[in-house]
N, C-alpha and C. Protein backbone atom coordinates (compact mmCIF):
# COMPACT_ATOMS: atom_id res chain seq x y z
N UNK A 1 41.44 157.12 157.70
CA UNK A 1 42.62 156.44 157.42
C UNK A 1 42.48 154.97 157.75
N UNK A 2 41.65 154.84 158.33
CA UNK A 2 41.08 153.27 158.88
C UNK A 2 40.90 152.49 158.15
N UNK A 3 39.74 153.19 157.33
CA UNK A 3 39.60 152.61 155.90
C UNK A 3 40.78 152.66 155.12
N UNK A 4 41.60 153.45 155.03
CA UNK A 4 43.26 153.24 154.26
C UNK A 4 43.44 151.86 154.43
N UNK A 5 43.58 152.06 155.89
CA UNK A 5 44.71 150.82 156.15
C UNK A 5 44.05 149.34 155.73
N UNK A 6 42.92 149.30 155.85
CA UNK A 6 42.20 148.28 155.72
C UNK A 6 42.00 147.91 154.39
N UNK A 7 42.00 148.55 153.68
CA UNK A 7 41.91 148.38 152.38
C UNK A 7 43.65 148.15 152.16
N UNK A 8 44.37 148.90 152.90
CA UNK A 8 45.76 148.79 152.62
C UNK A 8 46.65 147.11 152.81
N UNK A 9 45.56 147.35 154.30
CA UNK A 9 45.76 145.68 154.74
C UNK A 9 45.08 144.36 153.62
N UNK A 10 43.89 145.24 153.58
CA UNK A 10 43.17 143.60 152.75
C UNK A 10 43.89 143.78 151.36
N UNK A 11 44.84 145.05 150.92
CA UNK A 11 45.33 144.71 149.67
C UNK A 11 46.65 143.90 149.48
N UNK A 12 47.29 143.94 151.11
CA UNK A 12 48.24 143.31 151.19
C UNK A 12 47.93 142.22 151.68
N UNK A 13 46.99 141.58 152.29
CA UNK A 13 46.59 140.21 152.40
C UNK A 13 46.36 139.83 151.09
N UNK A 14 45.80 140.16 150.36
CA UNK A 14 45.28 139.46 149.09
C UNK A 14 46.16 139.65 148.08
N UNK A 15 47.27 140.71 147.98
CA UNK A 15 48.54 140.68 147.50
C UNK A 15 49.29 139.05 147.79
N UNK A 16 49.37 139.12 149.32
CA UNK A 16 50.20 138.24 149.58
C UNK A 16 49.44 136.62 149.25
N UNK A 17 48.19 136.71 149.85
CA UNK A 17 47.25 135.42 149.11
C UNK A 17 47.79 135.11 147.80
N UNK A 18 47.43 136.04 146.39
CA UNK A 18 48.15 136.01 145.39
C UNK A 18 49.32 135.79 145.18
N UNK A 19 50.22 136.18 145.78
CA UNK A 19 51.64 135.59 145.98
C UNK A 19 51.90 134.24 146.56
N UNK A 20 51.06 133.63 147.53
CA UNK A 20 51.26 132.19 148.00
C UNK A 20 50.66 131.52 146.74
N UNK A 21 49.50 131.94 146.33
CA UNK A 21 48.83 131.04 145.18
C UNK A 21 49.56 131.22 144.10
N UNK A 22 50.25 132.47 143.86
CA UNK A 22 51.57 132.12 142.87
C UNK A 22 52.31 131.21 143.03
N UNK A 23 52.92 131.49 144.43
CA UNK A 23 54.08 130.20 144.59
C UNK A 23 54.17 128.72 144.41
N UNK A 24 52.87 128.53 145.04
CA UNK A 24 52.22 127.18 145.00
C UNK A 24 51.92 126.45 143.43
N UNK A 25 51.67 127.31 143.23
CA UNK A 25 51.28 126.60 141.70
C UNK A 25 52.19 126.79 141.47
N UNK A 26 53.61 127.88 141.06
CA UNK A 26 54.65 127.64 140.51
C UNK A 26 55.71 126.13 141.05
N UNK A 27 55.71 126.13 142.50
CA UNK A 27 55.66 125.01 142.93
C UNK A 27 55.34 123.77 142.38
N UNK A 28 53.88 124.06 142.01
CA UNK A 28 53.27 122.59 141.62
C UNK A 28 53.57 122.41 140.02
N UNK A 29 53.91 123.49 139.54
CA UNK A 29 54.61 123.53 137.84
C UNK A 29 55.89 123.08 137.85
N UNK A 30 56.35 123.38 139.03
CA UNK A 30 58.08 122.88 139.18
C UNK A 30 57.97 121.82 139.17
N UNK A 31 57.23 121.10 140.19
CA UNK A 31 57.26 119.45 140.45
C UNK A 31 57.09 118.77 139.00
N UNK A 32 55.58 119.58 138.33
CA UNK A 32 55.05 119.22 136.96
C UNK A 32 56.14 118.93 136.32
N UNK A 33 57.24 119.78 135.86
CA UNK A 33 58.11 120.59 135.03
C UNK A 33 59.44 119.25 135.63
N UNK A 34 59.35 119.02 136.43
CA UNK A 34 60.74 117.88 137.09
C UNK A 34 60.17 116.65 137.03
N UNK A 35 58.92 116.50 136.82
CA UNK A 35 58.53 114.93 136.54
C UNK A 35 58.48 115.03 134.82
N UNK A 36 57.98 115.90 134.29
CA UNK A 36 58.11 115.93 132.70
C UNK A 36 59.43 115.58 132.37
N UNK A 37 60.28 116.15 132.99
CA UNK A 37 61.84 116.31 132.77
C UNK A 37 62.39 114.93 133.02
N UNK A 38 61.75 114.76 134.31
CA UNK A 38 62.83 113.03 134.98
C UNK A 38 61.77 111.90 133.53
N UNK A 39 60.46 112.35 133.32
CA UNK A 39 60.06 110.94 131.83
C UNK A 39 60.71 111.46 130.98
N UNK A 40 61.39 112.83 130.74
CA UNK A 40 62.28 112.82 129.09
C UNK A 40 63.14 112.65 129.09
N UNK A 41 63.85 112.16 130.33
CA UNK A 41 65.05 112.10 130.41
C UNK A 41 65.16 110.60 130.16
N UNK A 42 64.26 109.64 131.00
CA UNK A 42 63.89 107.85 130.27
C UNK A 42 64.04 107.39 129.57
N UNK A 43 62.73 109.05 128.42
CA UNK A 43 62.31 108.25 127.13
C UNK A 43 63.68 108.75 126.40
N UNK A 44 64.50 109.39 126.71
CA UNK A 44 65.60 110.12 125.98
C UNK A 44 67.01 108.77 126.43
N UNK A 45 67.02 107.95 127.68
CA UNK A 45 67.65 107.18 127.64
C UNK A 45 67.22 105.80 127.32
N UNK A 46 65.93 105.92 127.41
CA UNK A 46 65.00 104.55 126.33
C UNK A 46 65.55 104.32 125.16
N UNK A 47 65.21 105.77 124.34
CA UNK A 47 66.01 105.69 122.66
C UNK A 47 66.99 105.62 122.56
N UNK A 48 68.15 106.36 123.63
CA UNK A 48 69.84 105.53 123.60
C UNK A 48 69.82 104.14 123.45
N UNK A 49 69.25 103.47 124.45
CA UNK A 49 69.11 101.93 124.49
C UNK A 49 68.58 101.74 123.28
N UNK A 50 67.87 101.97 122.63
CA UNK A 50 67.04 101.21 121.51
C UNK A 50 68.52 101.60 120.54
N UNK A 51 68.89 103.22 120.08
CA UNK A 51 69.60 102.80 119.59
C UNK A 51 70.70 102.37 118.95
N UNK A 52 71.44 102.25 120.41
CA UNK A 52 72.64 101.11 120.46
C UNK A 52 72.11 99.34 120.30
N UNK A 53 70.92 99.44 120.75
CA UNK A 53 70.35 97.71 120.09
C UNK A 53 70.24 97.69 118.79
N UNK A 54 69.67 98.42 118.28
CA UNK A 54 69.64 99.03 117.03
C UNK A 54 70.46 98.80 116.34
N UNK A 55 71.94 100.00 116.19
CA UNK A 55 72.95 99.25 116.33
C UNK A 55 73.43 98.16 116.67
N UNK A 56 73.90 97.53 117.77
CA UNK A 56 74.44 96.23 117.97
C UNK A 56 73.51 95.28 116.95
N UNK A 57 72.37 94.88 116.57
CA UNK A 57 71.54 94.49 115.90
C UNK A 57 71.74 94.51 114.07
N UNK A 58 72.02 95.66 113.42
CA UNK A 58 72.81 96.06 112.39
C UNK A 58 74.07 94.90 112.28
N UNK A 59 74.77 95.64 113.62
CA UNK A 59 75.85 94.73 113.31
C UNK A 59 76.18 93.46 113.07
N UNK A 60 75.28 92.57 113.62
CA UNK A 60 75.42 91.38 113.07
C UNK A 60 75.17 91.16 111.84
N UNK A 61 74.04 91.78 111.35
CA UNK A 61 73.99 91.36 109.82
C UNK A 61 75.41 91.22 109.21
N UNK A 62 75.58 93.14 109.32
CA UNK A 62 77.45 93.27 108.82
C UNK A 62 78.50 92.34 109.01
N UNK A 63 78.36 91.88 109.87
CA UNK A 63 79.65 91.06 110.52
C UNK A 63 79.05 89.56 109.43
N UNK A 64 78.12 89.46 109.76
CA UNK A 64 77.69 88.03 108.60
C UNK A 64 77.44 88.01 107.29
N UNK A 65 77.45 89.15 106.85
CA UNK A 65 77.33 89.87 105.40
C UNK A 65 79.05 89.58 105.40
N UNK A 66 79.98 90.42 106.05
CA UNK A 66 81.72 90.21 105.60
C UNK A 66 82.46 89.14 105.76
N UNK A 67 81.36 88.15 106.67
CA UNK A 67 81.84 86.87 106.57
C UNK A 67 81.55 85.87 105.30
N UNK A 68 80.21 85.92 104.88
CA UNK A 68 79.79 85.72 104.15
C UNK A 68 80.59 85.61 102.92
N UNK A 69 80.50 87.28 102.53
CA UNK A 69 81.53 87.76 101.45
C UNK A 69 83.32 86.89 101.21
N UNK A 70 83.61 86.81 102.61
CA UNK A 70 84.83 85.94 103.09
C UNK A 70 84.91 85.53 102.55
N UNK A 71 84.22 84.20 102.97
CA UNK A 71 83.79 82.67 102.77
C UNK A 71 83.53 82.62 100.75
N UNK A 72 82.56 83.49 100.02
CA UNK A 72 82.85 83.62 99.21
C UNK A 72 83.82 84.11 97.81
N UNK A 73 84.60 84.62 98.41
CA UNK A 73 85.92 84.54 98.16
C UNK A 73 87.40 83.81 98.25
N UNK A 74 87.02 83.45 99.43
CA UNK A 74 87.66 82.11 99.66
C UNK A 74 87.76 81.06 98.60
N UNK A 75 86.10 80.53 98.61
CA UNK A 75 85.89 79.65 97.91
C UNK A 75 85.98 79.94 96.20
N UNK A 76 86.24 81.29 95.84
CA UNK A 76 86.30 81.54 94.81
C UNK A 76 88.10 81.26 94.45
N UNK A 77 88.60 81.62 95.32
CA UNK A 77 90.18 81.30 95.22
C UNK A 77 90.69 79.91 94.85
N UNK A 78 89.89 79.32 95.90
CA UNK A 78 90.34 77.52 95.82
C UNK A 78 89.49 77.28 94.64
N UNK A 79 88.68 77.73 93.86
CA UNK A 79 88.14 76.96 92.68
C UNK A 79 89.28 77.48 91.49
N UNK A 80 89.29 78.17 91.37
CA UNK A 80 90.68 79.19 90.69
C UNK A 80 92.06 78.08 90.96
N UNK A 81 92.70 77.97 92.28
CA UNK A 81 93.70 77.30 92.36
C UNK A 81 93.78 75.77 91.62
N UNK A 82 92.07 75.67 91.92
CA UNK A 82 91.94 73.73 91.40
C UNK A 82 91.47 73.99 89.89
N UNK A 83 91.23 74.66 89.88
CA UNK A 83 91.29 74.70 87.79
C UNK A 83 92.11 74.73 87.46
N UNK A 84 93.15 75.88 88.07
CA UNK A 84 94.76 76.08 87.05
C UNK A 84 95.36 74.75 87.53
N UNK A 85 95.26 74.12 88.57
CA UNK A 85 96.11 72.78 89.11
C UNK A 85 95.86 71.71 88.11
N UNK A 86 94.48 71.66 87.77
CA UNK A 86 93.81 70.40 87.09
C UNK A 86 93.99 70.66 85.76
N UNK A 87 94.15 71.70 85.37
CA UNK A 87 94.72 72.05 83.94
C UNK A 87 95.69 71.40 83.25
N UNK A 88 96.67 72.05 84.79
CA UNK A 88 98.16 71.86 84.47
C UNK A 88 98.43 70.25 84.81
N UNK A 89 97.66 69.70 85.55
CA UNK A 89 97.64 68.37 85.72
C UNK A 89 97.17 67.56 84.22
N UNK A 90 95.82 68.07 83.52
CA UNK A 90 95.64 67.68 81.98
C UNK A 90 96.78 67.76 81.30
N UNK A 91 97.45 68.83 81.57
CA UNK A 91 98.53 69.08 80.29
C UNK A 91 99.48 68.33 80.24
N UNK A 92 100.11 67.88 81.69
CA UNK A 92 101.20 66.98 81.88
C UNK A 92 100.83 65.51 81.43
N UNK A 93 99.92 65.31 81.79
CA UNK A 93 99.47 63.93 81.84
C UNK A 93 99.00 63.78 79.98
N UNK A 94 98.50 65.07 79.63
CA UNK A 94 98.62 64.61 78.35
C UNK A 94 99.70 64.31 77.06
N UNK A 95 100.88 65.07 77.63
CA UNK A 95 101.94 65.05 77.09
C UNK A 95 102.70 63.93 77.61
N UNK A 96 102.21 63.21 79.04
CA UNK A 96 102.79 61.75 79.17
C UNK A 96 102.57 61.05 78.36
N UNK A 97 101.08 60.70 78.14
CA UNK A 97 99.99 60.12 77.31
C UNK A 97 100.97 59.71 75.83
N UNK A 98 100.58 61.21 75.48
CA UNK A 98 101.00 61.61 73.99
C UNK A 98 102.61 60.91 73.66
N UNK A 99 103.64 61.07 74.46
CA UNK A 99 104.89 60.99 74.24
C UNK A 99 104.70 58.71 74.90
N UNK A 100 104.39 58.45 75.54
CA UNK A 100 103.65 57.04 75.27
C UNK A 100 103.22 56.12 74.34
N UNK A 101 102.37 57.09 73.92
CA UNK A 101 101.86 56.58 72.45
C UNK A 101 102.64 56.63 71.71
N UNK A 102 103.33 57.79 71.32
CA UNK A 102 104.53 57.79 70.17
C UNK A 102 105.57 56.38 70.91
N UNK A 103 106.24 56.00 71.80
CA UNK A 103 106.89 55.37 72.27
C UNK A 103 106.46 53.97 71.53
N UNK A 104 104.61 53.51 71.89
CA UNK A 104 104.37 52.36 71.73
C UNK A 104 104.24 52.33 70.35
N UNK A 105 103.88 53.31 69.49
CA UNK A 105 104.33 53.27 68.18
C UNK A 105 105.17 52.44 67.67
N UNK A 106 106.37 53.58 67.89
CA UNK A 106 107.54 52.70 67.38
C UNK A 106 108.29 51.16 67.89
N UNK A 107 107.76 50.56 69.52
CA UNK A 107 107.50 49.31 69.54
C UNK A 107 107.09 48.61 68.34
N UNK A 108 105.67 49.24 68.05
CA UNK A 108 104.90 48.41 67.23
C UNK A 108 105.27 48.10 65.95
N UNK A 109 105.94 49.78 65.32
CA UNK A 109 106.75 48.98 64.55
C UNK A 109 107.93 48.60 64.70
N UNK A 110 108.73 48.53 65.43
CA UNK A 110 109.96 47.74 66.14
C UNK A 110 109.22 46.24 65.46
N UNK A 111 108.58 46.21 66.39
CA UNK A 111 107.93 44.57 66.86
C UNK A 111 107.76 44.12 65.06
N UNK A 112 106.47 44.58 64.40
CA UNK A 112 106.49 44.08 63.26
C UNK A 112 107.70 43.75 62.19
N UNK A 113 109.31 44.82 62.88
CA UNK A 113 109.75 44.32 61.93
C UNK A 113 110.35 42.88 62.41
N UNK A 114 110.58 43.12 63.66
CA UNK A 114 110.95 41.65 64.35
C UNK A 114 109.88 40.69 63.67
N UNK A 115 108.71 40.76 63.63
CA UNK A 115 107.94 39.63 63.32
C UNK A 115 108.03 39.44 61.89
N UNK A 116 108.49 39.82 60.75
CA UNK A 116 108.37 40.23 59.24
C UNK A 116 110.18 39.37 59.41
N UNK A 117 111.42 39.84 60.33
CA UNK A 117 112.30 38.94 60.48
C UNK A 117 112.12 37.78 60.71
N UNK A 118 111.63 37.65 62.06
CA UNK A 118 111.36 35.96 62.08
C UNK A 118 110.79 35.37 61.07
N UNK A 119 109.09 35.48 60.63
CA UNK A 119 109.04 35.38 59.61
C UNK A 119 110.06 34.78 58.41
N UNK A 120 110.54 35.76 57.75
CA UNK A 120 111.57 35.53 56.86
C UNK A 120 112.76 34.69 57.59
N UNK A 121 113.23 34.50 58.40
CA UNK A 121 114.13 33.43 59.42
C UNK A 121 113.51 32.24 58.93
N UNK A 122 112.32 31.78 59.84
CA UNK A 122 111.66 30.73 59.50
C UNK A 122 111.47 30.06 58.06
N UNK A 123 111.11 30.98 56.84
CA UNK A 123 110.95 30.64 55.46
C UNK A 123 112.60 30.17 55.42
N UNK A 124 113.60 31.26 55.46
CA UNK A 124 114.74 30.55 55.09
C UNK A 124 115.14 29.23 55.82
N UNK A 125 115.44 29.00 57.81
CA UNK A 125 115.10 27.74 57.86
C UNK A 125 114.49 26.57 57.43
N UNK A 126 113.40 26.79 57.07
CA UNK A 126 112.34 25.73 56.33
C UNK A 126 112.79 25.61 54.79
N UNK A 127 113.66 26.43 54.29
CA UNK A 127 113.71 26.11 52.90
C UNK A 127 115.07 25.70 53.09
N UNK A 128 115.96 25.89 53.99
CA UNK A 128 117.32 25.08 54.61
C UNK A 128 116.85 23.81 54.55
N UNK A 129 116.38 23.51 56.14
CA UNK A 129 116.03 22.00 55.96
C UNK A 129 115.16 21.16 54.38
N UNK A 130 114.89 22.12 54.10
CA UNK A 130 114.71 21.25 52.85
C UNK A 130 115.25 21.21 51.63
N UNK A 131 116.48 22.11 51.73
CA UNK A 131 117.95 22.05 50.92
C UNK A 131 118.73 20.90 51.33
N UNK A 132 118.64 20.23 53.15
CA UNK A 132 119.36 19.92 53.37
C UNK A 132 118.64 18.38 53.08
N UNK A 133 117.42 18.48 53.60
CA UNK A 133 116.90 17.00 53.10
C UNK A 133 117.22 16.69 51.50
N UNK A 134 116.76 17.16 50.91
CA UNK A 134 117.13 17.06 49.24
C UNK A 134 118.61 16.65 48.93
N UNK A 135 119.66 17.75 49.83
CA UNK A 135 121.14 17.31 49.20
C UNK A 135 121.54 15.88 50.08
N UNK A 136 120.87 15.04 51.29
CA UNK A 136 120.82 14.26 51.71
C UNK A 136 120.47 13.14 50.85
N UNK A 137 119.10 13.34 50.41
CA UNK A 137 118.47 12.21 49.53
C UNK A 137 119.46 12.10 48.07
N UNK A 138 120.29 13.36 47.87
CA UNK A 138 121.08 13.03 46.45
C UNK A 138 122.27 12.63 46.75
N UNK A 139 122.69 12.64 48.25
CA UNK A 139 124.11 12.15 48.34
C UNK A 139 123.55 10.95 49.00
N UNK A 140 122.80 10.71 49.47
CA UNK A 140 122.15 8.91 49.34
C UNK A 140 122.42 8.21 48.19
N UNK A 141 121.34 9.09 47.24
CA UNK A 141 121.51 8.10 46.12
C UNK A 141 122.70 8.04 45.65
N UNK A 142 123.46 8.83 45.26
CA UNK A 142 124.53 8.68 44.86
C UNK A 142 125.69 7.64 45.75
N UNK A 143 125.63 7.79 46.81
CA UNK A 143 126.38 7.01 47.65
C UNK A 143 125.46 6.34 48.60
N UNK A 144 125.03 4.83 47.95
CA UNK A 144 123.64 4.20 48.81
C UNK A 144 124.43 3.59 50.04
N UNK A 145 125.64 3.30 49.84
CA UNK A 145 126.20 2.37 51.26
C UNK A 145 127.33 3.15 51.66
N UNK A 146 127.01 4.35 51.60
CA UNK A 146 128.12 5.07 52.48
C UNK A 146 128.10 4.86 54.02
N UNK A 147 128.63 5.15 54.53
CA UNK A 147 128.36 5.04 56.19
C UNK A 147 128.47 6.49 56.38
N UNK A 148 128.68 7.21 56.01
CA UNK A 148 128.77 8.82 56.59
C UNK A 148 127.38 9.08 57.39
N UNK A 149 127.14 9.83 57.96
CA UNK A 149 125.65 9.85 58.92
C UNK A 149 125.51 10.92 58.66
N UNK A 150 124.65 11.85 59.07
CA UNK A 150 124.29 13.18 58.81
C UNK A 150 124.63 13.80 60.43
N UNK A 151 124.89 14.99 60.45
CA UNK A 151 125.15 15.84 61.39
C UNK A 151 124.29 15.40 62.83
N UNK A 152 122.93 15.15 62.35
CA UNK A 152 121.67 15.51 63.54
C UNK A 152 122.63 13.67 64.00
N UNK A 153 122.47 13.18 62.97
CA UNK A 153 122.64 11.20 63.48
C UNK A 153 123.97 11.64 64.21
N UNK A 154 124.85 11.69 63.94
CA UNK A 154 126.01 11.75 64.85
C UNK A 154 126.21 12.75 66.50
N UNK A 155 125.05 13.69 66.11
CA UNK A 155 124.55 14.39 67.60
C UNK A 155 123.69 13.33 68.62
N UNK A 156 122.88 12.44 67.77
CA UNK A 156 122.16 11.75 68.65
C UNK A 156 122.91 10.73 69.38
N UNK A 157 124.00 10.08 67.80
CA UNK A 157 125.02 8.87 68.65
C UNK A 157 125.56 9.54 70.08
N UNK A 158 125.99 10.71 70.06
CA UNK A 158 126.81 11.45 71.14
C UNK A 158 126.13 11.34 72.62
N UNK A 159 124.95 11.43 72.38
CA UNK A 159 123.87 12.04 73.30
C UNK A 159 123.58 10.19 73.70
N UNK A 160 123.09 9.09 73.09
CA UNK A 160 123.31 7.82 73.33
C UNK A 160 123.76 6.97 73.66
N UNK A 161 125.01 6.94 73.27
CA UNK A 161 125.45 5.95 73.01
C UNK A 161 127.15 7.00 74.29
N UNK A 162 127.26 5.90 75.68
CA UNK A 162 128.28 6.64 76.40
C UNK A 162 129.55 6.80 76.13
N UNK A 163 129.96 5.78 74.76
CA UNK A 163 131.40 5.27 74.81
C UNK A 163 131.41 6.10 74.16
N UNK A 164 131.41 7.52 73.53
CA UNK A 164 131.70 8.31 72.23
C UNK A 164 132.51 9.51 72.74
């Protein structure tokens, strides 16, 4: 039975050997297994970080892409507002223009007929005074020592002479 036990013993020493060298290495797999774990947990909050930079990074484009877009719309509005303005500014100003011209038109002929009057004024004056010179020179001759004076002579005596 000696031998039993001894064999019983060295099976439970080397049982239990086997069981520490289990533990141990499971041990040393645990540690393994918790340092694998604490780097995936890093690289797992590494790639959060990357990507929310990532993101945040995106976003600016976007944000400068809808500004962008803004800005071009904007400027598409105010070119729109200043065409229909400048249009409507042509149109008025051309119908000032237009209604002007017709105005100076009829000046112009206003004016010509004024000048086509005077004109004709002047011919009849000028052919007056020389109705009047003529019926002068025949009531001369006819009456050489009259004293009568002519209209203009008796304006000048007036204008001359103080005692009148």
């Amino acid at each position: 039975m000696a031998e039993a036990w001894m064999t019983l013993d060295a099976a439970t020493k080397a049982l239990a050997a086997t069981a520490d060298r289990a533990a141990l290495l499971m041990r040393d797999e645990s540690d393994r297994s918790r340092i694998e774990a604490s780097r995936a947990w890093d690289q797992i909050e590494l790639m959060r970080s990357d990507i929310l930079e990532a993101r945040k990074e995106t976003q600016k484009p976007r944000a400068s892409a809808r500004r962008a877009w803004f800005t071009v719309g904007f400027m598409a509005s105010v070119m729109i507002c200043a065409v229909g303005y400048t249009s409507s500014a042509l149109t008025r100003h051309y119908l000032e223009v237009h209604q002007l011209s017709s105005q100076v038109d009829q000046w112009k002929i206003a004016a010509e007929h004024k000048q086509i009057e005077l004109q004709q004024l002047r011919e009849e004056t000028q052919n007056a005074l020389i109705a009047q010179a003529r019926t002068e020179g025949q009531l001369r001759a006819a009456h050489p020592h009259s004293a009568q004076s002519t209209l203009n002579e008796r304006v000048a005596i007036l204008f001359t002479q103080p005692e009148h």
